[in-house]
C-alpha atoms as a PDB file:
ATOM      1  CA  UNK A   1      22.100  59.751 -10.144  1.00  0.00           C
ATOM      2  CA  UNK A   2      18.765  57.980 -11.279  1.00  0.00           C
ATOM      3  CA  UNK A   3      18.952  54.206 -12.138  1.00  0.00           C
ATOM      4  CA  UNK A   4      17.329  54.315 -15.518  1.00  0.00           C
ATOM      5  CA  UNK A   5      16.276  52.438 -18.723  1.00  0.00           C
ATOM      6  CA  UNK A   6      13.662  54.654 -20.202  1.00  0.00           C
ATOM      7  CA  UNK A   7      15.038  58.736 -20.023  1.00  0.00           C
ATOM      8  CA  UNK A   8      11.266  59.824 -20.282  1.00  0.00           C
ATOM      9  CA  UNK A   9       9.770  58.461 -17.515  1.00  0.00           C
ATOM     10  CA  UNK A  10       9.286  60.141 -14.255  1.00  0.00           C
ATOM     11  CA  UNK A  11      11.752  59.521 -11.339  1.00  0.00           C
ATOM     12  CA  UNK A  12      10.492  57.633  -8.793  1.00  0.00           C
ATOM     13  CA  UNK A  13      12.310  58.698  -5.057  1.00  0.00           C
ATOM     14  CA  UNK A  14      12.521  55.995  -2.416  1.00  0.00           C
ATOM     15  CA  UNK A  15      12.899  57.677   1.575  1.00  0.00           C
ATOM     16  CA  UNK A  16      16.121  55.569   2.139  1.00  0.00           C
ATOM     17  CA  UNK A  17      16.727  57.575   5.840  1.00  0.00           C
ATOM     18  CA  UNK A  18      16.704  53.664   7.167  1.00  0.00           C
ATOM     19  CA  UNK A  19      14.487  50.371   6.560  1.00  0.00           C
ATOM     20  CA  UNK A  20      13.539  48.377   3.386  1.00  0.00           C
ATOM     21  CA  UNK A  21      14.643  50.980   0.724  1.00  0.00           C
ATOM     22  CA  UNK A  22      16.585  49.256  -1.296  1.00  0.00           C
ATOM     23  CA  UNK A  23      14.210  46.118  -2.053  1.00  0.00           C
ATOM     24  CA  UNK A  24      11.956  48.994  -3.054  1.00  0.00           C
ATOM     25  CA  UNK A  25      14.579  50.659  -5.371  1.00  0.00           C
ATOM     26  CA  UNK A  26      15.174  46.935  -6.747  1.00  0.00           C
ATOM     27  CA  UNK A  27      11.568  46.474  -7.360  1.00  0.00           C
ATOM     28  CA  UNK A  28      11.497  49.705  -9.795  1.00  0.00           C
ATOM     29  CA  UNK A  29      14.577  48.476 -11.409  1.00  0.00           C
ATOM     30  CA  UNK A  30      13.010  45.421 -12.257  1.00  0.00           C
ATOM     31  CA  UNK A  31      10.340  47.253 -14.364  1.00  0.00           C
ATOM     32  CA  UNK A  32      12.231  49.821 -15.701  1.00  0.00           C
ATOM     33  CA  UNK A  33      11.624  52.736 -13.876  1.00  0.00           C
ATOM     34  CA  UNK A  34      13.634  55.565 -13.046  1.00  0.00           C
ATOM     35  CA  UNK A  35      14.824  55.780  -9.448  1.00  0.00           C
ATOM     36  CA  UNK A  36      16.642  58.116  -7.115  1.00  0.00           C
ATOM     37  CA  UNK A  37      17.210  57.250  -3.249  1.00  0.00           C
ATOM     38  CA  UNK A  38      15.839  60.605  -1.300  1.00  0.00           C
ATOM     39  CA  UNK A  39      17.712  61.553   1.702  1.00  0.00           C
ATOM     40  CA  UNK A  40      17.672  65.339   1.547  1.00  0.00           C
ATOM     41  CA  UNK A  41      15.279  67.823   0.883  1.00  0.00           C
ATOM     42  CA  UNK A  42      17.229  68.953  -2.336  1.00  0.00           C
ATOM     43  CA  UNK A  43      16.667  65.487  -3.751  1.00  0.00           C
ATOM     44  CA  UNK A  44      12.893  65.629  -3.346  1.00  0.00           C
ATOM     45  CA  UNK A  45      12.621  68.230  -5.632  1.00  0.00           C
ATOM     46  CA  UNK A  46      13.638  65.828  -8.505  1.00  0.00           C
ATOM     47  CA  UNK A  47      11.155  63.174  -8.436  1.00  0.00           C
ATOM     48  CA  UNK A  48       7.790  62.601  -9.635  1.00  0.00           C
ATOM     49  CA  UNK A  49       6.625  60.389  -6.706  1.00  0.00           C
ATOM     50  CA  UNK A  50       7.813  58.877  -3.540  1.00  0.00           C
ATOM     51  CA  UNK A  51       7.975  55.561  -2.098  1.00  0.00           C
ATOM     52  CA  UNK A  52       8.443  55.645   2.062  1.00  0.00           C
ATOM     53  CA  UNK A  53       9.216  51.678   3.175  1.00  0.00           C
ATOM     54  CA  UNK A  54       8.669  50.080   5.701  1.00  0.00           C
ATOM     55  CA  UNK A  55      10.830  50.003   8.740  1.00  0.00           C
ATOM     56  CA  UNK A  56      10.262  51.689  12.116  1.00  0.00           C
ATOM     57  CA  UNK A  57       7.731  54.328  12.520  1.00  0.00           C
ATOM     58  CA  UNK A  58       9.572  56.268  15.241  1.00  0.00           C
ATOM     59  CA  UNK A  59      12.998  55.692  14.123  1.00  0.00           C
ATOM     60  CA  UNK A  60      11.711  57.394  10.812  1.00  0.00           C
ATOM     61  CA  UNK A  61      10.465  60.355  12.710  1.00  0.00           C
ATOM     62  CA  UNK A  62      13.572  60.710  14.586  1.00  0.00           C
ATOM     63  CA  UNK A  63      16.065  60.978  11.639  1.00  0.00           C
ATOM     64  CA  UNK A  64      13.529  63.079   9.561  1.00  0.00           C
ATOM     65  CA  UNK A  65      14.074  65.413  12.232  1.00  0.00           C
ATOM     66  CA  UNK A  66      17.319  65.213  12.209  1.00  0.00           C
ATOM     67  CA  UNK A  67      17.450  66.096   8.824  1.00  0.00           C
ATOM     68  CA  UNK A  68      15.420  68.796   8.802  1.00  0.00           C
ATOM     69  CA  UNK A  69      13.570  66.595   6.534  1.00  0.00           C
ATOM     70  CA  UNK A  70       9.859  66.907   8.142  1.00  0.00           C
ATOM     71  CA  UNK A  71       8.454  70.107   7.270  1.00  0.00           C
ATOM     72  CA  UNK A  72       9.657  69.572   3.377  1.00  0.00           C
ATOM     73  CA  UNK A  73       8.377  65.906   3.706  1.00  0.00           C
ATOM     74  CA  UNK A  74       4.906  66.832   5.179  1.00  0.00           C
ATOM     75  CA  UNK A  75       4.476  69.226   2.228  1.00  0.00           C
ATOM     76  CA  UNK A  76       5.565  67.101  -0.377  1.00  0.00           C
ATOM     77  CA  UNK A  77       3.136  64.366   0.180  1.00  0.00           C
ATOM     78  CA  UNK A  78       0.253  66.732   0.377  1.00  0.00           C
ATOM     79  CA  UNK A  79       0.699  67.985  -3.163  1.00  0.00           C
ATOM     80  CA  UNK A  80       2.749  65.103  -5.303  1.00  0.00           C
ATOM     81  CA  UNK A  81       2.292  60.798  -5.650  1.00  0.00           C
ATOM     82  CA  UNK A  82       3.245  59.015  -2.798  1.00  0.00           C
ATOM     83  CA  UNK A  83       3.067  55.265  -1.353  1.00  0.00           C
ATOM     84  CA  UNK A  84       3.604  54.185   2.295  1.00  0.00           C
ATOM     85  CA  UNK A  85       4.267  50.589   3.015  1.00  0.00           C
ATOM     86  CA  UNK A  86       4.217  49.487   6.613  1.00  0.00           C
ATOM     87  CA  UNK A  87       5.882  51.815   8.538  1.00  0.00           C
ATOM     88  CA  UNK A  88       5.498  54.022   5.323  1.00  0.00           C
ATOM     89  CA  UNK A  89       1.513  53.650   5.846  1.00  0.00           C
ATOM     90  CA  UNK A  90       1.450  54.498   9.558  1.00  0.00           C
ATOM     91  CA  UNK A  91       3.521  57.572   8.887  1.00  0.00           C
ATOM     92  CA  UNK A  92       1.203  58.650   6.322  1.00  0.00           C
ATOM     93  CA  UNK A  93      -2.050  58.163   8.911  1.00  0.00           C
ATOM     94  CA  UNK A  94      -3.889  61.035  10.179  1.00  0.00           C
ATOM     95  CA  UNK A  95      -3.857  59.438  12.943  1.00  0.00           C
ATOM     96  CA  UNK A  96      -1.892  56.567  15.079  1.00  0.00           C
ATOM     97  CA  UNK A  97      -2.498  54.300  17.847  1.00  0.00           C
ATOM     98  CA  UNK A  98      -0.784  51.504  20.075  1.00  0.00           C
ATOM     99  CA  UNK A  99       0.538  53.850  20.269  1.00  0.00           C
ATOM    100  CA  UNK A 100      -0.632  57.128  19.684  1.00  0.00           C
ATOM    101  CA  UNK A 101       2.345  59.100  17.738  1.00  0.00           C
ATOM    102  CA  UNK A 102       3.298  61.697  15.253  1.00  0.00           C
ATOM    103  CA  UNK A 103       2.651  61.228  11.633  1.00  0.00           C
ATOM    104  CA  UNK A 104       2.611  63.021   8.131  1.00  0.00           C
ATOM    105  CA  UNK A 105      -1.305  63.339   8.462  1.00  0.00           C
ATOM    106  CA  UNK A 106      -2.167  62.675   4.817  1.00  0.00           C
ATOM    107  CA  UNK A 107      -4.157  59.914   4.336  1.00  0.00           C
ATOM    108  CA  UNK A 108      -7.847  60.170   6.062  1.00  0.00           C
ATOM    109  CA  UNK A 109      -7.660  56.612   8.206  1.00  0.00           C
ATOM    110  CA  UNK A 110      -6.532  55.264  11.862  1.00  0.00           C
ATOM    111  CA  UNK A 111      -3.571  52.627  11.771  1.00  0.00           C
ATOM    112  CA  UNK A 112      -2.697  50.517  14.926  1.00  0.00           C
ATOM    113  CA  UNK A 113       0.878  49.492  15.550  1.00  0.00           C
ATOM    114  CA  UNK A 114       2.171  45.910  15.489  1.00  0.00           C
ATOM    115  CA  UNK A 115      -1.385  45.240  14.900  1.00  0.00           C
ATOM    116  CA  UNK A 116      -0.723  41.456  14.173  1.00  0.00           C
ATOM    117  CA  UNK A 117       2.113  40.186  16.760  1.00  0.00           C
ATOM    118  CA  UNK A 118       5.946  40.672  17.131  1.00  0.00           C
ATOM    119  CA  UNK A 119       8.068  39.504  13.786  1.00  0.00           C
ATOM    120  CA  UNK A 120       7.931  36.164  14.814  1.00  0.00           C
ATOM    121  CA  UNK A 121       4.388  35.998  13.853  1.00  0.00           C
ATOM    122  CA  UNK A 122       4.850  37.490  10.214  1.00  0.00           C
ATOM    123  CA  UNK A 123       3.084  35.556   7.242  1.00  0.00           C
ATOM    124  CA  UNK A 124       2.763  35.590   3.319  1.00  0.00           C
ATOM    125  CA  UNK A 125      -0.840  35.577   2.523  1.00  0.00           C
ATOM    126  CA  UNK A 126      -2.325  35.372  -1.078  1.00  0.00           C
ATOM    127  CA  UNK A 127      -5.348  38.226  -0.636  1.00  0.00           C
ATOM    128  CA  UNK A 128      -8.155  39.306  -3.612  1.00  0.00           C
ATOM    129  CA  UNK A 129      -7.272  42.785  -4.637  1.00  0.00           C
ATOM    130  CA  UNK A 130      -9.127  45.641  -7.004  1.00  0.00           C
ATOM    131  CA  UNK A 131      -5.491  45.531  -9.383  1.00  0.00           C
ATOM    132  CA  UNK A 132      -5.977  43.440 -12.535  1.00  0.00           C
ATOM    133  CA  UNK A 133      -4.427  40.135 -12.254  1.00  0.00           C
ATOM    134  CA  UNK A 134      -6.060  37.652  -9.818  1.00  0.00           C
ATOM    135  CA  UNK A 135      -4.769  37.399  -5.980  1.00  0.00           C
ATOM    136  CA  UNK A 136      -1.703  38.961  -4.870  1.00  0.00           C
ATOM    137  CA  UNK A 137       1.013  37.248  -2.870  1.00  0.00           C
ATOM    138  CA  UNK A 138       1.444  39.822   0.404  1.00  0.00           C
ATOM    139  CA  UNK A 139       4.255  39.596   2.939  1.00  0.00           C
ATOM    140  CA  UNK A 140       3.197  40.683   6.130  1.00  0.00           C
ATOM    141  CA  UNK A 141       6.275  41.723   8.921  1.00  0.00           C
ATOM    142  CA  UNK A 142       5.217  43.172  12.104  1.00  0.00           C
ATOM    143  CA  UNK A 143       2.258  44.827  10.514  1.00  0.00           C
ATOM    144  CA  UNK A 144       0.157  47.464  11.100  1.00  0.00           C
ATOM    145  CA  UNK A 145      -3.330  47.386  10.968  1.00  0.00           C
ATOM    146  CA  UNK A 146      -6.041  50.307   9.199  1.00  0.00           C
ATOM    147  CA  UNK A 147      -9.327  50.457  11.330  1.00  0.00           C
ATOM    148  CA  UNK A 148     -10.668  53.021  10.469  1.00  0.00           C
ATOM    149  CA  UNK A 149     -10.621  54.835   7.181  1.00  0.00           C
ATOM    150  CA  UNK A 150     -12.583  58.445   5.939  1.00  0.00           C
ATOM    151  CA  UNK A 151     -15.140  58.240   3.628  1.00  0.00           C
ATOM    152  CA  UNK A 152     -12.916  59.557   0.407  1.00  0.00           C
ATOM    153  CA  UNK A 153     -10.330  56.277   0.644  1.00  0.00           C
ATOM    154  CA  UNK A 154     -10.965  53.863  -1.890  1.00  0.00           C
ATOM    155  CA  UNK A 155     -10.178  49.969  -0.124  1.00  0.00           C
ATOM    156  CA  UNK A 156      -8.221  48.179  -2.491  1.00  0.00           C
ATOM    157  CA  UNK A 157      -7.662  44.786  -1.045  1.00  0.00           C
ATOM    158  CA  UNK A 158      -8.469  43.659   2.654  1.00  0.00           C
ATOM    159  CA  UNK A 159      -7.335  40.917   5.092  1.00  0.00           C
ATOM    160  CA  UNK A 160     -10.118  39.360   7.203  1.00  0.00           C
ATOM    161  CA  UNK A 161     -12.000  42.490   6.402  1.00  0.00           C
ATOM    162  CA  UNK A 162      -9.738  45.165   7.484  1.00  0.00           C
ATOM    163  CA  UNK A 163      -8.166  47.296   4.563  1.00  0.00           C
ATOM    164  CA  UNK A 164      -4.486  46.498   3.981  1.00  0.00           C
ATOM    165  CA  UNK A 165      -4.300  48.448   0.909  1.00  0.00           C
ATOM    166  CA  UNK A 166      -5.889  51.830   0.045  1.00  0.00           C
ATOM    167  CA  UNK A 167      -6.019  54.731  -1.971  1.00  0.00           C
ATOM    168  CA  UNK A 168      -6.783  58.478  -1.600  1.00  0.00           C
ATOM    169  CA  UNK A 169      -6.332  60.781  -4.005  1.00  0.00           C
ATOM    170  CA  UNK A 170      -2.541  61.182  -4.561  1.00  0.00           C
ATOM    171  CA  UNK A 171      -1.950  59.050  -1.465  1.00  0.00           C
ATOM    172  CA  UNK A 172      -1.601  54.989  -2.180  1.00  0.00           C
ATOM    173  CA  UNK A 173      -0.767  52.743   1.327  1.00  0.00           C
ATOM    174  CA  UNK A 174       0.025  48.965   1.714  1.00  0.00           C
ATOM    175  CA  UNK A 175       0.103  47.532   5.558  1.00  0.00           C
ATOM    176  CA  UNK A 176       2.263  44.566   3.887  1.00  0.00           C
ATOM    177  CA  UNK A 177       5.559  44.838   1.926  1.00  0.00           C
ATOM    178  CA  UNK A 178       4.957  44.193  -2.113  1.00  0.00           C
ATOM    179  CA  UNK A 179       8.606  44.918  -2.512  1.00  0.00           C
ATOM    180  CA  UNK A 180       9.144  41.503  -1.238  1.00  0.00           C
ATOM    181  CA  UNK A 181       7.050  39.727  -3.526  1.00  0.00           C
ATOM    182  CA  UNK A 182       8.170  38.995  -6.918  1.00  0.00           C
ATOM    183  CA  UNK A 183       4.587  40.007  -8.100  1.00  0.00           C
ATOM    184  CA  UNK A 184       5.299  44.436  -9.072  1.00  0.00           C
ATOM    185  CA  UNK A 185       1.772  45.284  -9.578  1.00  0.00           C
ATOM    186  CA  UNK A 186       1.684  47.115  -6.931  1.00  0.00           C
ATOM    187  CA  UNK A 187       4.570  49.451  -8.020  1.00  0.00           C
ATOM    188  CA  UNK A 188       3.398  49.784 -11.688  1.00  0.00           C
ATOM    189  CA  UNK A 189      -0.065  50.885 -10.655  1.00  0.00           C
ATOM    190  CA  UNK A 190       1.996  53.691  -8.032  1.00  0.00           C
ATOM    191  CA  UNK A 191       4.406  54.562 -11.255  1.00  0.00           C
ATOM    192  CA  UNK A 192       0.831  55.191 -13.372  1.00  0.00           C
ATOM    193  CA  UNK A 193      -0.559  57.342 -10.454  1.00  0.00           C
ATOM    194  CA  UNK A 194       2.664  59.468 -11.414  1.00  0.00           C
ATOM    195  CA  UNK A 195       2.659  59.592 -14.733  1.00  0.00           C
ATOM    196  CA  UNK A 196      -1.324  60.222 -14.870  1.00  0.00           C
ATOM    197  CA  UNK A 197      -0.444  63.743 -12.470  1.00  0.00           C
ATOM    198  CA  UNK A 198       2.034  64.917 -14.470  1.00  0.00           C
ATOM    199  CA  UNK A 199       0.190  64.011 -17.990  1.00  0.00           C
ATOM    200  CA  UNK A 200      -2.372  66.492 -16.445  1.00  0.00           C
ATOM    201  CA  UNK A 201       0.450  68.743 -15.697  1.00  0.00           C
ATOM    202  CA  UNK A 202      -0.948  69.760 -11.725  1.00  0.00           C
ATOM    203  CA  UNK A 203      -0.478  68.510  -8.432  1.00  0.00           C
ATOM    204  CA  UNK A 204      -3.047  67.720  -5.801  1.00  0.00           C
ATOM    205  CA  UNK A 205      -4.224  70.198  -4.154  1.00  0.00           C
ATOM    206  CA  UNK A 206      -3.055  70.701  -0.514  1.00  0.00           C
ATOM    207  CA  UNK A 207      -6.389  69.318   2.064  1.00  0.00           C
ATOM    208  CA  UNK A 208      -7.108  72.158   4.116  1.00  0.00           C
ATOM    209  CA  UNK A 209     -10.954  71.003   5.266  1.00  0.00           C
ATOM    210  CA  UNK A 210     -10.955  68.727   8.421  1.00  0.00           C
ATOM    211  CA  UNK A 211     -10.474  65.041   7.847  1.00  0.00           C
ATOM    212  CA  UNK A 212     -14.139  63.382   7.030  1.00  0.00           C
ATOM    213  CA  UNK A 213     -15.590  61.096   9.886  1.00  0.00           C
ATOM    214  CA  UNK A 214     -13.993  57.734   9.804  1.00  0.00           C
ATOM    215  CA  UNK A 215     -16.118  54.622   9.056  1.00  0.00           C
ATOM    216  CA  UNK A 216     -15.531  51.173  10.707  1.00  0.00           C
ATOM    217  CA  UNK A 217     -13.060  49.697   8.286  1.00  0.00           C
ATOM    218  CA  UNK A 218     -14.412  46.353   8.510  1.00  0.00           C
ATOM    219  CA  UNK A 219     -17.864  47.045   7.711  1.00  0.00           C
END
């Protein structure tokens, strides 16, 4: 059942196949939002939006086979809210390297694996973002890196110029892990993306044109 506190506000799934799931499910809790921990394809069919954490990219692709979950998956995040966080982000890439790999194929940008070192080398920075509210605190495990994104993704905050956390169209990605920050902008603004798509009452429309010609992120 849905952890709730306010019965009219749209349900907010979190992929919890393996990985950071429930920090993410904790995070939503803490501002009131409804929640429901996805793990079938029946269960996607009662949220609003979906949160995929972070974890291990091919681990993830492994048990969404298993579960028949990748087909339903792929199709969901074409049409309805969704936000990738580390591992989340790289599966949402059109394309992966470091290496190469496949993903859900969503978002219009190149991510590179492990971009920044092995775990051992994970940091908390305090970046500039776009969000209202001065710098965000931004934990940063084994991260990937975005270097190249498609001229419709909108560059939200960026770490030594790279993007490391974007938005396009229904599709909202973080390279770092705002679930393990006590600042929940980051989930608010995904929980408005929601309830802005179904105030209009449609759903994105699925991208059938060719992905646009990626730019140099850094530029």
């Amino acid at each position: 059942m849905p952890h709730s506190t306010h019965a009219t506000s749209p349900i907010i799934g979190v992929l919890a196949l393996q990985g950071d799931y429930a920090s993410h499910a904790q995070a939503l809790q803490d501002i009131g939002a409804r929640s429901l921990l996805v793990r079938t394809k029946e269960d996607l069919a009662h949220v609003g939006g979906l949160i995929l954490p972070g974890g291990e990219s091919t681990t993830f692709l492994k048990l969404l086979a298993r579960e028949a979950l990748f087909e339903p998956l792929q199709q969901f995040v074409q049409m309805r809210p969704t936000f990738g966080t580390c591992a989340g982000c790289i599966l949402l890439a059109k394309k992966v390297c470091n290496p190469e790999q496949q993903s859900l194929g969503v978002l219009d940008a190149t991510v590179e694996r492990n971009a920044y070192g092995r775990q051992i080398d994970s940091e908390i920075l305090t970046e500039e973002t776009s969000l209202p509210g001065g710098p965000l605190e931004m934990v940063f495990i084994r991260a990937p890196r975005i270097v190249e994104v498609g001229d419709r993704v909108e560059v939200l905050a960026r770490r030594d110029g790279a993007p490391i956390l974007v938005r396009e169209r229904n599709v909202l990605a973080a390279t770092f892990h705002p679930e393990l920050s006590e600042d929940r902008r980051i989930h608010r603004y995904f929980i408005q993306m929601v309830e802005e798509m179904e105030n209009k009452g449609h759903r994105a429309q699925p991208k059938q044109t060719p992905a646009t010609k990626p730019t140099q992120a850094n530029l």
